[in-house]
Protein backbone atom coordinates (compact mmCIF):
# COMPACT_ATOMS: atom_id res chain seq x y z
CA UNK A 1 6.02 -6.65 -4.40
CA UNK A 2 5.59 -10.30 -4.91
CA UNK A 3 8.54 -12.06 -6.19
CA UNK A 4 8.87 -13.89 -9.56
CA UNK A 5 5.00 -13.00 -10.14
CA UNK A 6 4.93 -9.82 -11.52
CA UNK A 7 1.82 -8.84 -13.71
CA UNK A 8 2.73 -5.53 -15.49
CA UNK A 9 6.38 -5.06 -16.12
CA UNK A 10 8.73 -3.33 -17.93
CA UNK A 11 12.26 -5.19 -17.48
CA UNK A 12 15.72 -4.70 -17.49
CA UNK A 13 5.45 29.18 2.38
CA UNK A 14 2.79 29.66 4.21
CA UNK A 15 0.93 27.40 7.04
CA UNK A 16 0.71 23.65 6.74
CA UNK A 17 -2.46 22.55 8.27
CA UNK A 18 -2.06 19.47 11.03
CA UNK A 19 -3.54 17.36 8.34
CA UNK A 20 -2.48 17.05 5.12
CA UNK A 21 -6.50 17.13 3.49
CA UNK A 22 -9.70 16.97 3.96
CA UNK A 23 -10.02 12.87 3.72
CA UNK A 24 -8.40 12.75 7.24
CA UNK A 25 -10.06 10.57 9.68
CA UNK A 26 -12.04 12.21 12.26
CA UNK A 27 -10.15 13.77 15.44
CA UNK A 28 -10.82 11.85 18.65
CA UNK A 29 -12.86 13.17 21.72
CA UNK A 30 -9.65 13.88 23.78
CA UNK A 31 -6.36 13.56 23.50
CA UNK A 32 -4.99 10.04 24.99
CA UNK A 33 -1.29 10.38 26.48
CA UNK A 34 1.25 8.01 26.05
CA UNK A 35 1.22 6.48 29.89
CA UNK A 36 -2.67 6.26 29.55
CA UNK A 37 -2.88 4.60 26.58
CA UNK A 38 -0.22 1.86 27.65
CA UNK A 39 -2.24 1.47 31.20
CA UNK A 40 -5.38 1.39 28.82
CA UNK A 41 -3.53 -1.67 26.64
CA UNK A 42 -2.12 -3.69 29.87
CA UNK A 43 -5.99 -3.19 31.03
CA UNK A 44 -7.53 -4.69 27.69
CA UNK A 45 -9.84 -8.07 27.78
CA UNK A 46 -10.28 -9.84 24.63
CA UNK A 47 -14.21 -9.65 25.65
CA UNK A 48 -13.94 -6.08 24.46
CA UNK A 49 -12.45 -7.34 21.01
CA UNK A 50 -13.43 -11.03 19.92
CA UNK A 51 -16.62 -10.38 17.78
CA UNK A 52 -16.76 -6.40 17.87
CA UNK A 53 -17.80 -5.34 14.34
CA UNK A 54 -14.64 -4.35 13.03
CA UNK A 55 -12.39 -6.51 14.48
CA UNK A 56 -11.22 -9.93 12.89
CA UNK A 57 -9.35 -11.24 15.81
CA UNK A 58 -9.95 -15.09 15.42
CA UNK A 59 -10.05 -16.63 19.22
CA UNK A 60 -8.71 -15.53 22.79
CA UNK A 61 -4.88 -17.18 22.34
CA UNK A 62 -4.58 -14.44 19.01
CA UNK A 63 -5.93 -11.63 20.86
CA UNK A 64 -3.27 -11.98 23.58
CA UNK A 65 -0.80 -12.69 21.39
CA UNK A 66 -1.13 -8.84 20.24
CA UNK A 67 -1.77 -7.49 23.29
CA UNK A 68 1.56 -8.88 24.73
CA UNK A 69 3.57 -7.81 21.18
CA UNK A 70 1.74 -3.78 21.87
CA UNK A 71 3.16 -4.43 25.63
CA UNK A 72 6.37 -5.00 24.42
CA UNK A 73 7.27 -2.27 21.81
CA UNK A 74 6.63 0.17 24.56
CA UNK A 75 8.01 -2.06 28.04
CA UNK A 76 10.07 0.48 29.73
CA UNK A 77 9.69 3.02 27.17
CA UNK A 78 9.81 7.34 28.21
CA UNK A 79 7.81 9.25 26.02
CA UNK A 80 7.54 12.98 27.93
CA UNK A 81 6.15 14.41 24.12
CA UNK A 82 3.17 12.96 22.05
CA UNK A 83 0.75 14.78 18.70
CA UNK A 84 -1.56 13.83 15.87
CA UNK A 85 -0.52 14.10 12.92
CA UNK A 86 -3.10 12.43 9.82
CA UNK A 87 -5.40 11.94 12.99
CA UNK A 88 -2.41 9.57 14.15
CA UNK A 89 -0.73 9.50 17.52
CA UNK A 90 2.91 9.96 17.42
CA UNK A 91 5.31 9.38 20.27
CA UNK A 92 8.87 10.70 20.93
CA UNK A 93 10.33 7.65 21.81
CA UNK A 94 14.15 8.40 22.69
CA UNK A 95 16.24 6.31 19.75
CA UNK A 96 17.87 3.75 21.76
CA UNK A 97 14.48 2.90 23.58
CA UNK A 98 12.74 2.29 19.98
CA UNK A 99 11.36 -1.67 19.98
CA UNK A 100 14.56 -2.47 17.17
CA UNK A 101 16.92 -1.09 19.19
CA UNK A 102 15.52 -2.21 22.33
CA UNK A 103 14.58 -5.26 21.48
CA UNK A 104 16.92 -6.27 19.49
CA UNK A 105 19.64 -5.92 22.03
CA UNK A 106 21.54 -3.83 19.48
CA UNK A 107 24.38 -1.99 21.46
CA UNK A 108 25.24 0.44 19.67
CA UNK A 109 23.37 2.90 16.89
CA UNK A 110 25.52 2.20 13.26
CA UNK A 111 27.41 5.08 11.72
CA UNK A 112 25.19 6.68 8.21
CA UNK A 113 27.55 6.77 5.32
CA UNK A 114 29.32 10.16 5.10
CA UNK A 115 27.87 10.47 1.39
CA UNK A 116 25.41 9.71 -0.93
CA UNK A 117 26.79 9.26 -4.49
CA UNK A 118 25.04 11.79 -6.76
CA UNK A 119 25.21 16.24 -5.50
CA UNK A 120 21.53 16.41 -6.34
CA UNK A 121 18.25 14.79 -5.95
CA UNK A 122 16.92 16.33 -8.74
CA UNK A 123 13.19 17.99 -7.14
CA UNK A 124 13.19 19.65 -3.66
CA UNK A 125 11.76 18.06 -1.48
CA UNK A 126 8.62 19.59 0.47
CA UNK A 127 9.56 20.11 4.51
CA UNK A 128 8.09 18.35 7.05
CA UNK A 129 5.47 18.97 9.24
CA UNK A 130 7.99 18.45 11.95
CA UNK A 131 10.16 21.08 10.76
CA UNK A 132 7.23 23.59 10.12
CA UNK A 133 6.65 24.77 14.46
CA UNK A 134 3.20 23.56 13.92
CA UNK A 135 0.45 22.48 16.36
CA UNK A 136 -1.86 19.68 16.46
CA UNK A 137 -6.18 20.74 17.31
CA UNK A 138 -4.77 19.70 21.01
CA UNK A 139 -2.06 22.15 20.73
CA UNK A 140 0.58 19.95 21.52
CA UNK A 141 3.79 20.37 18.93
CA UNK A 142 4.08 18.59 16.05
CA UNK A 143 7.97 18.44 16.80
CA UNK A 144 10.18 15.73 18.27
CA UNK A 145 13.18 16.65 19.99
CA UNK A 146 16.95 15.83 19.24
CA UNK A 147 17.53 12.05 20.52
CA UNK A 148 14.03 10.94 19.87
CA UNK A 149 11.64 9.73 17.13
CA UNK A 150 8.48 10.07 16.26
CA UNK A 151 6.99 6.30 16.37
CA UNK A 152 3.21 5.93 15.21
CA UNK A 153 1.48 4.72 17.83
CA UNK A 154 0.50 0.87 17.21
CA UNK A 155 -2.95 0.36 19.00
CA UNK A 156 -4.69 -2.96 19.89
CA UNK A 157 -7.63 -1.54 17.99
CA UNK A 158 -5.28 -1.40 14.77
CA UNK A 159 -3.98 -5.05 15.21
CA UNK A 160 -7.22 -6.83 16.11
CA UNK A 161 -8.50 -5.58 12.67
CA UNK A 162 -6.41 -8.28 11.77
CA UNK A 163 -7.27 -12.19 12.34
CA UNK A 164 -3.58 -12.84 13.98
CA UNK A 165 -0.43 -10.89 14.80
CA UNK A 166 1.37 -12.80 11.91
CA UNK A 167 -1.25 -11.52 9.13
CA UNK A 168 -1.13 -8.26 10.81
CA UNK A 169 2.40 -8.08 9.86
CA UNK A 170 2.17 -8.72 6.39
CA UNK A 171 2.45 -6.46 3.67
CA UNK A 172 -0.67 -7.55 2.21
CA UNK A 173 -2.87 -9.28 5.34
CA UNK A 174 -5.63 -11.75 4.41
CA UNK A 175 -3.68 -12.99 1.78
CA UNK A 176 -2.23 -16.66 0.96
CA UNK A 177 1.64 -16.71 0.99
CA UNK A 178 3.18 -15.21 -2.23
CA UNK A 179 5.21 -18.98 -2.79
CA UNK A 180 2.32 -20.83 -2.06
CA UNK A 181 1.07 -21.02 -5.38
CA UNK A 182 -1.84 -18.57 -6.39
CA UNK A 183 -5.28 -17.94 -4.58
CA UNK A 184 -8.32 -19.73 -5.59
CA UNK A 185 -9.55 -19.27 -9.31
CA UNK A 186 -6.13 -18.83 -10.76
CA UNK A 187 -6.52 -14.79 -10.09
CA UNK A 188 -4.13 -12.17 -8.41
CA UNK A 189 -5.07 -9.65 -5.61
CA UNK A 190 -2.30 -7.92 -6.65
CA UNK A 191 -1.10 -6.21 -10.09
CA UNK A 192 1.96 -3.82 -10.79
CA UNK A 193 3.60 -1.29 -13.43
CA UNK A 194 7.50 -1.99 -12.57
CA UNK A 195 10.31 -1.24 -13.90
CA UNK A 196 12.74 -3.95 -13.54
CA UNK A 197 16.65 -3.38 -13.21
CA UNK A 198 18.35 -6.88 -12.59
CA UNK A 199 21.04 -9.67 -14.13
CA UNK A 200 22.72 -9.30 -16.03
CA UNK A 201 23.96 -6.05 -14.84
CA UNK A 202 26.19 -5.31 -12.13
CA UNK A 203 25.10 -5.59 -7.80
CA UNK A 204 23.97 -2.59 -6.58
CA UNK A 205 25.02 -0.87 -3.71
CA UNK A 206 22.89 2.36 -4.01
CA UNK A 207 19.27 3.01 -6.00
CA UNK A 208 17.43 6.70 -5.74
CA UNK A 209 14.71 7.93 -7.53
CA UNK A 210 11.69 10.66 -7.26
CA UNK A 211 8.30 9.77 -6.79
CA UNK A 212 5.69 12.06 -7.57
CA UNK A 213 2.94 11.90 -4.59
CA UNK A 214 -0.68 11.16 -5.69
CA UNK A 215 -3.81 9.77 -3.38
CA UNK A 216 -5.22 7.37 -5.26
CA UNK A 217 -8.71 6.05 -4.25
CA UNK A 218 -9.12 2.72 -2.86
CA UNK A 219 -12.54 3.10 -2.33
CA UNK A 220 -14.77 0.01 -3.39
CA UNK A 221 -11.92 -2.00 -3.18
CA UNK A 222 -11.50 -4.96 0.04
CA UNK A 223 -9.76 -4.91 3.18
CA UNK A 224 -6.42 -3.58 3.49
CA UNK A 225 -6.32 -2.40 -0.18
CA UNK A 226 -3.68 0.05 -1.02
CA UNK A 227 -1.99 1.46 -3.73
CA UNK A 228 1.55 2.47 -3.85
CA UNK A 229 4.50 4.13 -5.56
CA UNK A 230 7.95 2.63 -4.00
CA UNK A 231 11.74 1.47 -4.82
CA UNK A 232 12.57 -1.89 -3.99
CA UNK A 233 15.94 -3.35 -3.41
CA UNK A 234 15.63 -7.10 -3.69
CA UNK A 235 18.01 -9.95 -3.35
CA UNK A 236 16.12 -12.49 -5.63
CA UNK A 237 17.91 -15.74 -4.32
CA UNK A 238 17.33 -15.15 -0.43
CA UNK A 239 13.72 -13.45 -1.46
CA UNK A 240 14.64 -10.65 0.89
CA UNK A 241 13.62 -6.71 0.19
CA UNK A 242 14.22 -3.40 1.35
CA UNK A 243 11.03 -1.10 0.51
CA UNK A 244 10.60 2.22 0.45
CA UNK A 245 8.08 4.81 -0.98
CA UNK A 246 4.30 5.97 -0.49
CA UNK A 247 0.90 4.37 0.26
CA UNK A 248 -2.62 5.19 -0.02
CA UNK A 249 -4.00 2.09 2.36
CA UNK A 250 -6.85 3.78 4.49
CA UNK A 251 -7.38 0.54 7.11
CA UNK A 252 -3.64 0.25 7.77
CA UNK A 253 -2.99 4.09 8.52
CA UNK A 254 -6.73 5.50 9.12
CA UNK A 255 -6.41 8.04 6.79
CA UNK A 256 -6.74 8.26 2.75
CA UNK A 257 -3.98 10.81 2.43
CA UNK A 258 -0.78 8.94 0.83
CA UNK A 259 2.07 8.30 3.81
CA UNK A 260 5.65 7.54 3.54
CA UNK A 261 6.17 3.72 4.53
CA UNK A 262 8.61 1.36 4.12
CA UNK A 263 8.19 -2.63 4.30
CA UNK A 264 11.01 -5.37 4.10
CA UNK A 265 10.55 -9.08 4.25
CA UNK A 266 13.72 -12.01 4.39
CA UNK A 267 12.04 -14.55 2.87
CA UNK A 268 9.61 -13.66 0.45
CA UNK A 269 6.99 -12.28 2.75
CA UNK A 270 6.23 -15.55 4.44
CA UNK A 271 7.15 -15.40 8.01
CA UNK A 272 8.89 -12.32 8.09
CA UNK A 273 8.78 -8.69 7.67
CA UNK A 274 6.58 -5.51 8.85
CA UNK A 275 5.65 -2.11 7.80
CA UNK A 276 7.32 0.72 9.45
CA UNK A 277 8.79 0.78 13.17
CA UNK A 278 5.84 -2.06 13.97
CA UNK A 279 8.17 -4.84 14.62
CA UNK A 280 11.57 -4.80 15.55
CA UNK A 281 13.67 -4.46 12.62
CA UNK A 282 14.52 -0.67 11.13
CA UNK A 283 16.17 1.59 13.34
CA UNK A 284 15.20 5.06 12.72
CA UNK A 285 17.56 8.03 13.79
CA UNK A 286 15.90 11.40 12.14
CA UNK A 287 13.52 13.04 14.44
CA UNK A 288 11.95 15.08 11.53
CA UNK A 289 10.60 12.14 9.35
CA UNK A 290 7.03 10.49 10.23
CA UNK A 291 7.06 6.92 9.05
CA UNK A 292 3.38 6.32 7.88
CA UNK A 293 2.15 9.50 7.86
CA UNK A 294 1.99 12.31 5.21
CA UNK A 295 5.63 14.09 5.18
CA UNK A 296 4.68 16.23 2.38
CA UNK A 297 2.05 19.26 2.22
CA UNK A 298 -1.17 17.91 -0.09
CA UNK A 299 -0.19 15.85 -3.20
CA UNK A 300 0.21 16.46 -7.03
CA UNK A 301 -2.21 18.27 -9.04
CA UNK A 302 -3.40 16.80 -12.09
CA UNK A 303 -1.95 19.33 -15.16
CA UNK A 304 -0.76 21.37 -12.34
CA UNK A 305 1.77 21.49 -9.11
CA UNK A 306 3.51 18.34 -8.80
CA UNK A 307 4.72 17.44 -5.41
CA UNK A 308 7.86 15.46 -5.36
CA UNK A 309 9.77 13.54 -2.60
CA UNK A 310 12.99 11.44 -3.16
CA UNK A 311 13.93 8.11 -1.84
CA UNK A 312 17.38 6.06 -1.97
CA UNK A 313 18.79 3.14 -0.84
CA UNK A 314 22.57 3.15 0.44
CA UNK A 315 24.44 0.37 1.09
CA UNK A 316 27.15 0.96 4.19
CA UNK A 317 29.03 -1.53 6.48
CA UNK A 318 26.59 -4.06 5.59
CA UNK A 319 23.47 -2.29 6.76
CA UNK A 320 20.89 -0.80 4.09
CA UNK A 321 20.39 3.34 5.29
CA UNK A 322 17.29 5.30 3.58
CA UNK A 323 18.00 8.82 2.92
CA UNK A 324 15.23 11.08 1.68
CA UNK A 325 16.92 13.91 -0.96
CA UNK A 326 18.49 16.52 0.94
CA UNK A 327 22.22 15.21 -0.01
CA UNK A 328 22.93 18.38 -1.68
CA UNK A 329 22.75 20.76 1.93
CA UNK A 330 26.15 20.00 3.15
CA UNK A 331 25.17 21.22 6.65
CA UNK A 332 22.48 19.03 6.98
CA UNK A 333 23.94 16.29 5.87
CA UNK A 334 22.63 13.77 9.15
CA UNK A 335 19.21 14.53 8.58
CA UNK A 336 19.01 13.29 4.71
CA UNK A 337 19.25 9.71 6.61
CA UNK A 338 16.22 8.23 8.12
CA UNK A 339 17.48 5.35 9.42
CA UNK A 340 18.43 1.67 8.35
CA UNK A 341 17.88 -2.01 8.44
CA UNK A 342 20.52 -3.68 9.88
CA UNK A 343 22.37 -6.66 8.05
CA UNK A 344 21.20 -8.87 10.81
CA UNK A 345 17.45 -8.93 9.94
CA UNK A 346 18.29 -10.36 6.64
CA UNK A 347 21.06 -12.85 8.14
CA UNK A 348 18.91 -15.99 9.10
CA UNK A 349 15.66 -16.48 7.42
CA UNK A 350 14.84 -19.83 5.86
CA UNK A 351 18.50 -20.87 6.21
CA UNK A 352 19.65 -18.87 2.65
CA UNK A 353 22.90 -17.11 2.75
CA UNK A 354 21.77 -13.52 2.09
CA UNK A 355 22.95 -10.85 -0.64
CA UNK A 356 20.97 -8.27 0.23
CA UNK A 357 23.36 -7.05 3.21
CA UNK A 358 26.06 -6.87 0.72
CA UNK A 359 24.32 -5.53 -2.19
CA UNK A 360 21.13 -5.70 -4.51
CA UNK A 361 20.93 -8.14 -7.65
CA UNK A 362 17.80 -6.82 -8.56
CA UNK A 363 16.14 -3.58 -8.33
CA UNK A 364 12.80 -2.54 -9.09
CA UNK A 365 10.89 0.73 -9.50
CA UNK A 366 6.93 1.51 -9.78
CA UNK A 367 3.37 0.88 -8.59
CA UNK A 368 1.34 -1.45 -6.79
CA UNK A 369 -2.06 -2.20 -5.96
CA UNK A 370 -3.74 -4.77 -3.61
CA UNK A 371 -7.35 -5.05 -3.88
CA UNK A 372 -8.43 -6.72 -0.30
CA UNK A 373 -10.19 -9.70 -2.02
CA UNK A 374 -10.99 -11.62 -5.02
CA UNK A 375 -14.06 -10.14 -6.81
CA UNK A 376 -13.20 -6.99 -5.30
CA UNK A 377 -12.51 -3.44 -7.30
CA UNK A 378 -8.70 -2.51 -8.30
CA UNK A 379 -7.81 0.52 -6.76
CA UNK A 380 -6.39 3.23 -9.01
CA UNK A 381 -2.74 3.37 -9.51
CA UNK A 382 -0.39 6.30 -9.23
CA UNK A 383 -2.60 9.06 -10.21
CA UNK A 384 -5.38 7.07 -11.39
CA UNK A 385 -4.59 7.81 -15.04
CA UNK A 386 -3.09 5.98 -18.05
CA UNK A 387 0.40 7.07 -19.04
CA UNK A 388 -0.94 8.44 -22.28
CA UNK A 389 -2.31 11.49 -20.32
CA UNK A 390 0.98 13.03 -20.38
CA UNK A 391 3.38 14.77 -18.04
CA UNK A 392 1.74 15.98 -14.41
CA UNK A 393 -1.01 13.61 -15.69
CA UNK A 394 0.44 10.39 -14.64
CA UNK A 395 2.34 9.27 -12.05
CA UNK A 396 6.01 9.82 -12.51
CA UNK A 397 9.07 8.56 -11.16
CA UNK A 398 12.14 10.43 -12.02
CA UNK A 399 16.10 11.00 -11.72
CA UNK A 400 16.61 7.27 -11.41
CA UNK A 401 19.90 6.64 -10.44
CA UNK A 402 22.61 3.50 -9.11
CA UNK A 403 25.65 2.79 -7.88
CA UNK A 404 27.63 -0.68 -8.74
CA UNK A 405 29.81 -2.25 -6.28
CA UNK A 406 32.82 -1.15 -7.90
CA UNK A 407 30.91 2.67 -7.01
CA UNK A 408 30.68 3.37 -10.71
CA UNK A 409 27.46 5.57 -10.97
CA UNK A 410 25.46 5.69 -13.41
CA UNK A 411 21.86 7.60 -14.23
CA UNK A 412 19.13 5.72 -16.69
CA UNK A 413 19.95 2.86 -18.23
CA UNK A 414 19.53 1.04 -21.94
CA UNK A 415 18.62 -2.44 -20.73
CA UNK A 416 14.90 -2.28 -19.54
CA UNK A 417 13.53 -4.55 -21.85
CA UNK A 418 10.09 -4.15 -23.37
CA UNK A 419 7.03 -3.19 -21.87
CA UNK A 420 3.98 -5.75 -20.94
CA UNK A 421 0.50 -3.42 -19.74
CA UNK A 422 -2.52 -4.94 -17.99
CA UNK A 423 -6.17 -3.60 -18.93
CA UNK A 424 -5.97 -1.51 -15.81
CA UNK A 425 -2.81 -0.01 -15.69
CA UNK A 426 -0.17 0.99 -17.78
CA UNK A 427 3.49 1.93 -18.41
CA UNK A 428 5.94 4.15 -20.47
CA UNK A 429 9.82 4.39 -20.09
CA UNK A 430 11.33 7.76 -21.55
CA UNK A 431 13.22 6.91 -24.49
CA UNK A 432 10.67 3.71 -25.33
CA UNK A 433 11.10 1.81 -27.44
CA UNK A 434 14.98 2.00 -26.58
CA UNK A 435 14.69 3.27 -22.56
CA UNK A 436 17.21 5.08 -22.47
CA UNK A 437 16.33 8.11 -20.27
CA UNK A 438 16.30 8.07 -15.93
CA UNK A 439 12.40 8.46 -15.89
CA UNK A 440 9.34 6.39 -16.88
CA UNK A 441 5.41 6.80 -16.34
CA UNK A 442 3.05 4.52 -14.59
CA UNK A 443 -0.68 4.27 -13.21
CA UNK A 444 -4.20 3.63 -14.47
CA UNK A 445 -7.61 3.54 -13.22
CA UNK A 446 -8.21 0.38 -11.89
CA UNK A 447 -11.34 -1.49 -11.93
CA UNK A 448 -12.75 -5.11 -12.61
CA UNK A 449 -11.35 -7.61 -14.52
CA UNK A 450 -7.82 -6.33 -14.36
């Protein structure tokens, strides 16, 4: 989400295949092992990369500026278990060897809150394919064990596609800083269906809501498009976020199947920030949860199953946890938590005092699209229809719910404002004119001239 430039808002049972579709990228030759693929990076000439078709590495000093950052998330790192999953590597990496523990000389793992305010996320959640005792083609268990997480594995073919380590970070690589005033020709590469929840109402400490899951095409669209459905917590003075949700963006995760991702950013996505575990900054404790790959069976089916999954942002000690809707299963209450961003990531950027370690003064719900380049095709949004295709139609998010700092909870609100639609998109509170219900829809189809 881009900050203060928002384009379409609303204010205020049986066997789960390795992959989650058929749109999954092809399967490699052989499987590579974790030692041989770091021997194969410390190895690596920029001779092989600078010019390859594919790659947009800009000179020698960029390349080995990402082969030393792929070095370093795995320096001195013990992976005895690796699988595919999406046609992804994943490596059980134990949890105080992961690069933002590691590297971040935290000493200690934080405590998850011993809660989550509401009994119910609302939709159950589908499982895992880490809870299912599944195999990848390789046979090799698509499981992590207790005291380990599954980290995606960040190859040097993945960052090259980029021109420099710094754009490769970026939510949105390729383009200008969101401050810097807009691109060329007045035009955004972005465009949104939000709902906005924000001043004058109180800080929040806690934000949930359920997503449904669609795979929206990007096809057509430029590099790194994506399309999304996410919760952001934002502090809007400090332009810092915490991001969570899912993302159709084939060139970031090699597959078109949507994946669970979260992004955050301390100062309005210019020098900071990261998707995932891919630079030191969220430290992830649940061994069951796949960050950037499907953690879901399929998706929803247009006038037909919807598949649901549940994200919320808690507040605790100062550090911002994620939980993922299984509050309500009292004996599993450690594994609703997937991990957090510690206060400290937010504590220094651009010399702003931060809020967002304390609490949230603006919160915002909805979709996204990026479409790689000016001139280029919008992708679809949500489920690539208009809200006025009705229920299981459109993309959904539902169960909306926050806690103030004073922990009074409350579900939907009456202060969303009024609704502003784009050509290509479009979006419907329950309740609308007055929006007073916990649930809105979003989406469209995309195209030119949006």
């Amino acid at each position: 989400m881009k900050l203060f430039r928002v384009l379409s808002v609303v204010l205020l049972g049986t066997m789960v295949a390795w992959s989650s579709s058929a749109d999954a990228q092809p399967l490699p030759a052989s499987f590579v092992g974790f030692s041989d693929f770091v021997a194969t990076v410390a190895s690596a000439s920029s001779r092989g990369f600078l010019g390859r078709p594919g790659m947009a590495v800009v000179s020698e000093a960029a390349f080995q500026e990402m082969r030393s950052h792929v070095l370093k998330l795995y320096d001195g790192v013990l992976v005895d278990h690796s699988f595919l999953l999406d046609a992804q590597y994943f490596d059980c990496i134990p949890i105080e060897q992961q690069p933002s523990v590691r590297l971040s000389g935290l000493q200690s793992i934080a405590t998850p809150p011993p809660s989550l305010p509401r009994a119910s996320a609302g939709h159950a959640n589908p499982p895992s394919p880490l809870e299912l005792g599944l195999s990848d083609p390789f046979g090799n268990q698509i499981e992590c064990p207790v005291g380990t997480i599954p980290m995606r594995r960040i190859t040097l073919e993945e960052v090259a596609h980029s021109k420099t380590l710094s754009e490769f970070f970026k939510k949105s690589p390729g383009e200008p800083p969101p401050f810097a005033g807009p691109p060329p020709g007045g035009s955004s590469l972005h465009e949104y269906s939000i709902m906005i929840f924000g001043s004058p109402n109180p800080p929040v400490i806690f934000a949930a809501t359920n997503l449904n899951v669609w795979n929206p095409s990007v096809t057509g669209s430029g590099p790194y498009a994506f399309s999304l459905s996410q919760l952001w917590m934002i502090n809007s003075q400090g332009e810092q976020t915490a991001e969570a949700g899912w993302q159709v963006s084939p060139d970031h995760y090699h597959t078109s199947n949507s994946v669970l991702f979260i992004y955050w950013t301390a100062d309005g996505y210019m020098s900071t920030g990261c998707y995932n575990l891919e630079c030191p900054a969220f430290v992830q404790t649940n061994n069951q949860v796949a960050l950037g790959a499907s953690n879901w069976t399929g998706s929803s089916v247009a006038g037909g199953q919807q598949v649901w999954y549940d994200v919320e942002w808690i507040n605790y000690n100062g550090n911002w946890w994620l939980a993922h809707g299984c509050d309500s299963i009292v004996d599993r209450q450690v594994t609703c938590f997937i991990g957090y961003y510690p206060a400290a990531v937010y504590s220094s950027a651009r010399g702003v005092s931060p809020t967002l370690p304390t609490y949230a003064n603006l919160v915002e719900f909805g979709g996204e699209v990026y479409s790689g380049d000016l001139g280029s095709f919008y992708p679809q949004m949500g489920s690539g229809a208009y809200v006025s295709a009705g229920p299981s139609y459109a993309a959904e998010q539902d169960g909306i719910c926050f806690q103030d700092n004073k922990l009074n909870l409350f579900c939907g609100s009456n202060t969303w404002g009024t609704q502003v639609n784009l050509p290509c998109y479009s979006i419907q509170c329950a309740g609308y004119p007055h929006c007073t219900g916990s649930s809105f829809y979003f989406g469209g189809p995309g195209g030119n001239g949006c």
